[in-house]
Structure formats: C-alpha cells, structure tokens
N, C-alpha and C. Protein backbone atom coordinates (compact mmCIF):
# COMPACT_ATOMS: atom_id res chain seq x y z
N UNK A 1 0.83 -1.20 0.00
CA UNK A 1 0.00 0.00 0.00
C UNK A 1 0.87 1.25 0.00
N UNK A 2 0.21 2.34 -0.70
CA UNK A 2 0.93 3.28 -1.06
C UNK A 2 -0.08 4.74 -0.28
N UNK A 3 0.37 5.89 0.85
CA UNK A 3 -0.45 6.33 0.93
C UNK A 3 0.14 7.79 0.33
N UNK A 4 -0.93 8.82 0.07
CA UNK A 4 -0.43 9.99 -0.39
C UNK A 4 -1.23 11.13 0.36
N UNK A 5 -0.52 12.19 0.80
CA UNK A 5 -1.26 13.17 1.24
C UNK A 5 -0.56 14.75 0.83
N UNK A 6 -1.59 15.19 0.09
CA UNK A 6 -1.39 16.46 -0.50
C UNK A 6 -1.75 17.83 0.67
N UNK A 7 -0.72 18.70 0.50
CA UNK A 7 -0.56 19.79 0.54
C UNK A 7 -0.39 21.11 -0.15
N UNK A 8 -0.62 22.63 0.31
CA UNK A 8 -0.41 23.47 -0.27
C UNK A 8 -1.68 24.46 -0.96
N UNK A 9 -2.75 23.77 -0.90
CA UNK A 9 -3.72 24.20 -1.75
C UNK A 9 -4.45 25.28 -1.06
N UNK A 10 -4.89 26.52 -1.51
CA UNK A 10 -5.72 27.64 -0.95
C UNK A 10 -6.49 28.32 -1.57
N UNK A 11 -6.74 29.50 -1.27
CA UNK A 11 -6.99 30.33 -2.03
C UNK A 11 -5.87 31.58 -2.94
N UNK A 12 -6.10 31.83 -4.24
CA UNK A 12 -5.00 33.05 -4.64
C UNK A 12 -5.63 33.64 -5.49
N UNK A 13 -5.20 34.69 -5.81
CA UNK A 13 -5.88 35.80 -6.91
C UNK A 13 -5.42 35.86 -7.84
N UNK A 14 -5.73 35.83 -9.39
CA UNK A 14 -5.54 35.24 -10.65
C UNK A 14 -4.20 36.24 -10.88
N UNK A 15 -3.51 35.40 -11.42
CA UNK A 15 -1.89 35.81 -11.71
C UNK A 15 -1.01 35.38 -10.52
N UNK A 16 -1.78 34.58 -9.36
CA UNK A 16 -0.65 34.25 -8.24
C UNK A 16 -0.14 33.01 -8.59
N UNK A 17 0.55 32.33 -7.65
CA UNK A 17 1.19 31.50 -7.59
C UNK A 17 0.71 30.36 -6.30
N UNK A 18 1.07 28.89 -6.09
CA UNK A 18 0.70 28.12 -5.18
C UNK A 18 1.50 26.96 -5.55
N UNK A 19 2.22 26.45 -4.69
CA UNK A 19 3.04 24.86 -4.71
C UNK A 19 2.44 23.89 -4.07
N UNK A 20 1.86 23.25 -4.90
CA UNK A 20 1.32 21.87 -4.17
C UNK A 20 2.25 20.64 -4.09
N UNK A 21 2.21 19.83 -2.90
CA UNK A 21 2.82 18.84 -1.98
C UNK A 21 2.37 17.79 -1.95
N UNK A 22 3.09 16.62 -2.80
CA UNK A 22 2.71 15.16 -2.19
C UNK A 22 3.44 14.33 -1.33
N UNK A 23 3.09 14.03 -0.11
CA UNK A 23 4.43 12.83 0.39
C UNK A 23 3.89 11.58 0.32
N UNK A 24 4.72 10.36 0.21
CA UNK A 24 4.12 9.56 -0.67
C UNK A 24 4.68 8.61 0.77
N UNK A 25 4.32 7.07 1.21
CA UNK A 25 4.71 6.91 2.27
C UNK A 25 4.25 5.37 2.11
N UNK A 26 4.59 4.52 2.81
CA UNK A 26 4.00 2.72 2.44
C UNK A 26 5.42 2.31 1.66
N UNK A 27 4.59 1.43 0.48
CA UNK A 27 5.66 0.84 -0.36
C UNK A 27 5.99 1.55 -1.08
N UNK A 28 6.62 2.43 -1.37
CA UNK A 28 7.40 3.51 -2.24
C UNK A 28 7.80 3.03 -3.06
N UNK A 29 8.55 1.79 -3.05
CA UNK A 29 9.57 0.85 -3.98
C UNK A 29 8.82 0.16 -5.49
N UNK A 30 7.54 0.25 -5.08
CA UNK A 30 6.56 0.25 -6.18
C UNK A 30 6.36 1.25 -6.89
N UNK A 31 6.67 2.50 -6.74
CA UNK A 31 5.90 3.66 -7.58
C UNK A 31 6.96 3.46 -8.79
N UNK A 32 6.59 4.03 -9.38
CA UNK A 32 7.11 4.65 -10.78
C UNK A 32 6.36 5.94 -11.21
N UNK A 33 5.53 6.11 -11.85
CA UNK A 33 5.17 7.15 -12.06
C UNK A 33 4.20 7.87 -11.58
N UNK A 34 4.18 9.11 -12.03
CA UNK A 34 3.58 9.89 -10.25
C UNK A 34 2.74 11.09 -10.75
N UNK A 35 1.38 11.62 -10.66
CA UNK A 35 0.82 12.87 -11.67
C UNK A 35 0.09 13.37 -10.68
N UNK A 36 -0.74 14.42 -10.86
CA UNK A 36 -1.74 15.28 -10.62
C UNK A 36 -3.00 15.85 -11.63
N UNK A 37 -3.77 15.24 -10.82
CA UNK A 37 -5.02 15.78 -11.74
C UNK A 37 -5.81 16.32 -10.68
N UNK A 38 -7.34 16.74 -11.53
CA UNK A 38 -7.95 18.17 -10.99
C UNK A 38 -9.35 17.78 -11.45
N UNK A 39 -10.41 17.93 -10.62
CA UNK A 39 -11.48 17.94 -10.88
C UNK A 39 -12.30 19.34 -10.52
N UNK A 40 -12.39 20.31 -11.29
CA UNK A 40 -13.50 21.30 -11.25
C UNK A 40 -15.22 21.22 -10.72
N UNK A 41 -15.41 22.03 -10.43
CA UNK A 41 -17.32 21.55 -10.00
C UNK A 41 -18.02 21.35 -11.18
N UNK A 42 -18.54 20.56 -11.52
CA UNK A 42 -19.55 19.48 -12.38
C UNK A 42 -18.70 19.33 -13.09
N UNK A 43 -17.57 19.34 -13.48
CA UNK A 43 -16.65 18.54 -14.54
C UNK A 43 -16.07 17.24 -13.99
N UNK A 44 -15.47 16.61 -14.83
CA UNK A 44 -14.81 15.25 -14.90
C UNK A 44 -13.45 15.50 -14.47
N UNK A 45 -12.81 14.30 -13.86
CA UNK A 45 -11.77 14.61 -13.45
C UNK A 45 -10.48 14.68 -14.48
N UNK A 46 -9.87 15.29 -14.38
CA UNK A 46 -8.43 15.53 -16.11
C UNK A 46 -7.36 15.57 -15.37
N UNK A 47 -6.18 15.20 -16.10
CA UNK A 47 -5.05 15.06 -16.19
C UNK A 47 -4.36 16.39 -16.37
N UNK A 48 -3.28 17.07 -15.03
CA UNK A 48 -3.13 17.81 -15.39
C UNK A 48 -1.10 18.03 -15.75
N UNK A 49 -0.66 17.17 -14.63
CA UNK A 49 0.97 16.52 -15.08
C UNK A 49 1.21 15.00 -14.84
N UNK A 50 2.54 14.67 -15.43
CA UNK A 50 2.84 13.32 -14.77
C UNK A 50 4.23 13.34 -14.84
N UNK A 51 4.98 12.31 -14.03
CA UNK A 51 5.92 12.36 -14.47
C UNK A 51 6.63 10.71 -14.08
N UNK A 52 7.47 10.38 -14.61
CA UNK A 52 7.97 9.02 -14.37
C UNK A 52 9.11 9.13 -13.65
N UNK A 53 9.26 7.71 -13.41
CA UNK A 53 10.97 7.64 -12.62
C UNK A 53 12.09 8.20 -13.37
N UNK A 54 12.10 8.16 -14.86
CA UNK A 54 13.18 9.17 -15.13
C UNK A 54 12.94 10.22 -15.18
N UNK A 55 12.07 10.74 -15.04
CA UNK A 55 12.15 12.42 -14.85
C UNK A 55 11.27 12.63 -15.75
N UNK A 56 10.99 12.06 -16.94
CA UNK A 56 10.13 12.70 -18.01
C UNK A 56 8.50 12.93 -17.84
N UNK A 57 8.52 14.11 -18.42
CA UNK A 57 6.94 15.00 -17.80
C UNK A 57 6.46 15.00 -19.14
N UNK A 58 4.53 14.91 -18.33
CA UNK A 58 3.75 15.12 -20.04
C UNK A 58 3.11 16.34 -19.04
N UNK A 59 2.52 17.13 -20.08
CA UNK A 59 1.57 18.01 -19.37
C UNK A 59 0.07 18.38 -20.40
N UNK A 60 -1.03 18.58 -19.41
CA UNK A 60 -2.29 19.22 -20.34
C UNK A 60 -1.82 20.27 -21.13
N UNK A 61 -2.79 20.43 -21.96
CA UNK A 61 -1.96 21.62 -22.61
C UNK A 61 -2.64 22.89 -22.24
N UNK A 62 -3.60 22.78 -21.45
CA UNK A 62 -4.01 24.20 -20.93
C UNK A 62 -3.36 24.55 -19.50
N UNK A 63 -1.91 23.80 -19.11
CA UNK A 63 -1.28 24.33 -18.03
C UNK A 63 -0.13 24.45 -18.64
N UNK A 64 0.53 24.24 -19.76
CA UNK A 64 1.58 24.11 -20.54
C UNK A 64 2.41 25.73 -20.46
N UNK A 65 3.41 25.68 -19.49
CA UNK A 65 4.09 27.07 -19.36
C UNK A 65 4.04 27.72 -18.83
N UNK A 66 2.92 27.23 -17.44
CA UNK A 66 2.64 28.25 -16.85
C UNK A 66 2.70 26.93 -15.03
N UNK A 67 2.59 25.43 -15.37
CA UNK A 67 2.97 24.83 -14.14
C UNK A 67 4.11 23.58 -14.43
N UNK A 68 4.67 23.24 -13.35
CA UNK A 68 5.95 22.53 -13.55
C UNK A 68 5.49 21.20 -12.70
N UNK A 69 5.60 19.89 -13.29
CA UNK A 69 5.83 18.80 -12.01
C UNK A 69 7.48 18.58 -11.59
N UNK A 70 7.49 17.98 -10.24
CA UNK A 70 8.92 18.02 -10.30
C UNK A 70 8.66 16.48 -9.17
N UNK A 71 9.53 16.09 -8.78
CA UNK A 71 9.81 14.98 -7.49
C UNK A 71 11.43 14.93 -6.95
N UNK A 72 10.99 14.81 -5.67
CA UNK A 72 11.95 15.00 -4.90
C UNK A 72 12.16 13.19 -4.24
N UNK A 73 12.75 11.78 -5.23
CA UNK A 73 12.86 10.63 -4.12
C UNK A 73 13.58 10.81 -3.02
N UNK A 74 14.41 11.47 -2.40
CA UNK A 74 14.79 11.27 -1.33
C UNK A 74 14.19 11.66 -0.13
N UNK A 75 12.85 12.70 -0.45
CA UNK A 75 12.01 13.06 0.34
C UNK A 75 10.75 12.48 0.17
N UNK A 76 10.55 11.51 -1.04
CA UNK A 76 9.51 11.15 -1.51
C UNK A 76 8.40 11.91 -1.61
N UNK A 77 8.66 12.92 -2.03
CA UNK A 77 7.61 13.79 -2.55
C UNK A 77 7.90 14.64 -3.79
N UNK A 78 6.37 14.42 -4.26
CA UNK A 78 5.81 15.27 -5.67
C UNK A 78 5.65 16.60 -5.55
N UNK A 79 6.02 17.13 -6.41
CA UNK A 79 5.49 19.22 -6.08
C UNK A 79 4.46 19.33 -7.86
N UNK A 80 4.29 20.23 -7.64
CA UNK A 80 3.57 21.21 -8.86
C UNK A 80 3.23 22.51 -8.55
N UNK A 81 4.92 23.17 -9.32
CA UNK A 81 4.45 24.30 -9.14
C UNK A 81 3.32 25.42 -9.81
N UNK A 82 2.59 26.02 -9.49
CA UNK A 82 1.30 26.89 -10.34
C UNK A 82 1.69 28.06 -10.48
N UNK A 83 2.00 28.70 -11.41
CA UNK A 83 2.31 29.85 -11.81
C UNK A 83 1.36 30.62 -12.85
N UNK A 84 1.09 31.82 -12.28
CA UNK A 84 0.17 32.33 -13.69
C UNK A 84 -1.10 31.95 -13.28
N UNK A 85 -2.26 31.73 -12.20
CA UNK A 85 -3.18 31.02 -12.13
C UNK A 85 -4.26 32.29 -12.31
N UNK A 86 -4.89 30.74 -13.31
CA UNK A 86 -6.44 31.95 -13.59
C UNK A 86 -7.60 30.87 -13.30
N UNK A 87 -8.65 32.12 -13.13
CA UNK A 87 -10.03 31.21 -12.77
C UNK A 87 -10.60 29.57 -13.34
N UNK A 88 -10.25 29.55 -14.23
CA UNK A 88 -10.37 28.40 -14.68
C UNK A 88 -9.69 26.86 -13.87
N UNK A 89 -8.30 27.17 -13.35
CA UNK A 89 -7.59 26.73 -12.40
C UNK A 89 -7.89 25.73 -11.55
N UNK A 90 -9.96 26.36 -11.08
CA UNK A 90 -10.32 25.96 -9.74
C UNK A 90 -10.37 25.06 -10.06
N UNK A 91 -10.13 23.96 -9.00
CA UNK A 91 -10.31 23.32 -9.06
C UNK A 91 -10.22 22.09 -7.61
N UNK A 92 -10.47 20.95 -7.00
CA UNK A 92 -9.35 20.29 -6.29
C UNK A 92 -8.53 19.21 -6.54
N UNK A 93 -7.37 19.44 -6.62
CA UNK A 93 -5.87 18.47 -7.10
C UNK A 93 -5.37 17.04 -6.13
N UNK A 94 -5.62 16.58 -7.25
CA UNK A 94 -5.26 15.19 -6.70
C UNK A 94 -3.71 14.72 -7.30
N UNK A 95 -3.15 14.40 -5.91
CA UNK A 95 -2.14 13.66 -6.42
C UNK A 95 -1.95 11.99 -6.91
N UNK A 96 -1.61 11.21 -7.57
CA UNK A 96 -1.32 10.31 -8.29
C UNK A 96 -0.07 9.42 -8.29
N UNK A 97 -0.44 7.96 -7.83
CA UNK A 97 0.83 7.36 -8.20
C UNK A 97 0.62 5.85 -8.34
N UNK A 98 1.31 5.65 -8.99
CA UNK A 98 1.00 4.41 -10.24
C UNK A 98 2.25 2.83 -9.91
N UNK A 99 1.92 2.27 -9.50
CA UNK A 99 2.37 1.42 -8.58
C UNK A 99 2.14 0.08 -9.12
N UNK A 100 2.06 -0.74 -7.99
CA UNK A 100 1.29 -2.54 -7.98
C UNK A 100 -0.02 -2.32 -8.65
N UNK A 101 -1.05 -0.61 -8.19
CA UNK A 101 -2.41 -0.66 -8.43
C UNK A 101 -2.01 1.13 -8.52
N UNK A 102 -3.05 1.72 -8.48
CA UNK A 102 -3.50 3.17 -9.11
C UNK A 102 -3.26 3.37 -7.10
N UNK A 103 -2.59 4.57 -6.95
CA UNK A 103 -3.15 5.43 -5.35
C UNK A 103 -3.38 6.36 -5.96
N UNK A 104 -4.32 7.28 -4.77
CA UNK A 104 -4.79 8.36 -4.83
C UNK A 104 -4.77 9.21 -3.56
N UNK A 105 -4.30 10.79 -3.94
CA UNK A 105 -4.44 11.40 -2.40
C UNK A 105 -6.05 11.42 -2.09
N UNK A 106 -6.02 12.09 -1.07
CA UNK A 106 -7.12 13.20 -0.40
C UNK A 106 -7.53 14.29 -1.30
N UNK A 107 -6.79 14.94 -1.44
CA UNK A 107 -7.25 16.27 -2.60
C UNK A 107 -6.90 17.29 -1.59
N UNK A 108 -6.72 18.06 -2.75
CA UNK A 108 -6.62 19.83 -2.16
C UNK A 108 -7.20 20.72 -3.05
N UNK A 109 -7.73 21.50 -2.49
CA UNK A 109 -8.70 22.38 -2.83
C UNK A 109 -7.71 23.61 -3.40
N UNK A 110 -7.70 24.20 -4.42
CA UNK A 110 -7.52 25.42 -5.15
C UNK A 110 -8.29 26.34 -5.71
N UNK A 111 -8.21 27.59 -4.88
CA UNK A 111 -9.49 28.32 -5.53
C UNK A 111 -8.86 29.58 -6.18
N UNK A 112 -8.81 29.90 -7.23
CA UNK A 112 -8.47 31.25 -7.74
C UNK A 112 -9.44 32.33 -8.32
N UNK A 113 -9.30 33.04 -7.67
CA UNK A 113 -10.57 34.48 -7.62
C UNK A 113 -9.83 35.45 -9.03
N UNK A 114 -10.97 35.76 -9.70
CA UNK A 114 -10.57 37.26 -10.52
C UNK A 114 -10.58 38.42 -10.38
C-alpha cells in the first residue's frame, strides 16, 4: 500500500502563484510514475501533469508554461508548481501514483478568484 497526502492548496488571486505537496509513504519501492489531476465543479476529473521515474513530464496543454511537475525521491515527494493562475484553475488536485495498483491522495482544494 501506497499512501499519499497532498498539501499546499488555498486560495489566490488570478496571476498568483501556489506549490502543491505530495508525500508519498508505504511501499514507495513500487511507484514509478507519479501525476496530478484536478477535478472542477460538475466537470470530470483531467489530467493535469505526470511524471515518471526518469524524470520525463507530459503536461495538459491548458497548463503548458505556466505549471511545472517536479519529485523530490529522497524526500519522496511530488510538487507542482502553479504559476500564472487563472479562474479556470479551480479546481481540487489530486495527487497520483501508479504502482502494484492506481493510489490516490485526499485532494486539495484550489481556488483562484478574478
């Protein structure tokens, strides 16, 4: 078992910034690849980074340039940084990691005001 618990998420005002936090904790030795996605109110949940054990990142393309995934294994934790955030944004972010089976965090809530 793999557990994840996200941090970082608040409120910010469109053009701010926010770093969200995964620490990842259990069998670690299973993960490989590791993402964040986002579910908006009445929308479906989407894909918003990922990234694998070598480092390589895909991203949506409506966050493309404006957020970064990164991972830290020796701390076992995921970041995503948000830069540039606009209303559309809202959303709450789930972290992701892809293992023996699919984990999932808790979520964090992101709200960006205009």
């Amino acid at each position: 078992q793999v557990q994840l618990v996200e941090s970082g998420g608040g409120l910010v005002q469109a053009g701010g910034s926010l770093r969200l936090s995964c620490t990842a904790s259990g069998s670690i030795f299973s993960v490989n690849n590791m993402g964040w996605y986002r579910r908006a109110p009445g929308k479906q949940r989407e894909l918003v980074a990922t990234i694998g054990g070598s480092g390589r990142t895909n991203y949506a393309d409506s966050v493309k340039g404006r957020f970064t995934i990164s991972r830290d294994n020796a701390k076992n934790t995921l970041y995503l940084q948000m830069n540039s955030l606009k209303p559309d944004d809202t959303a709450v972010y789930y972290c992701n990691a892809v293992g023996l089976t699919i984990y999932w965090g808790q979520g964090t809530q992101v709200t960006v005001s205009s």
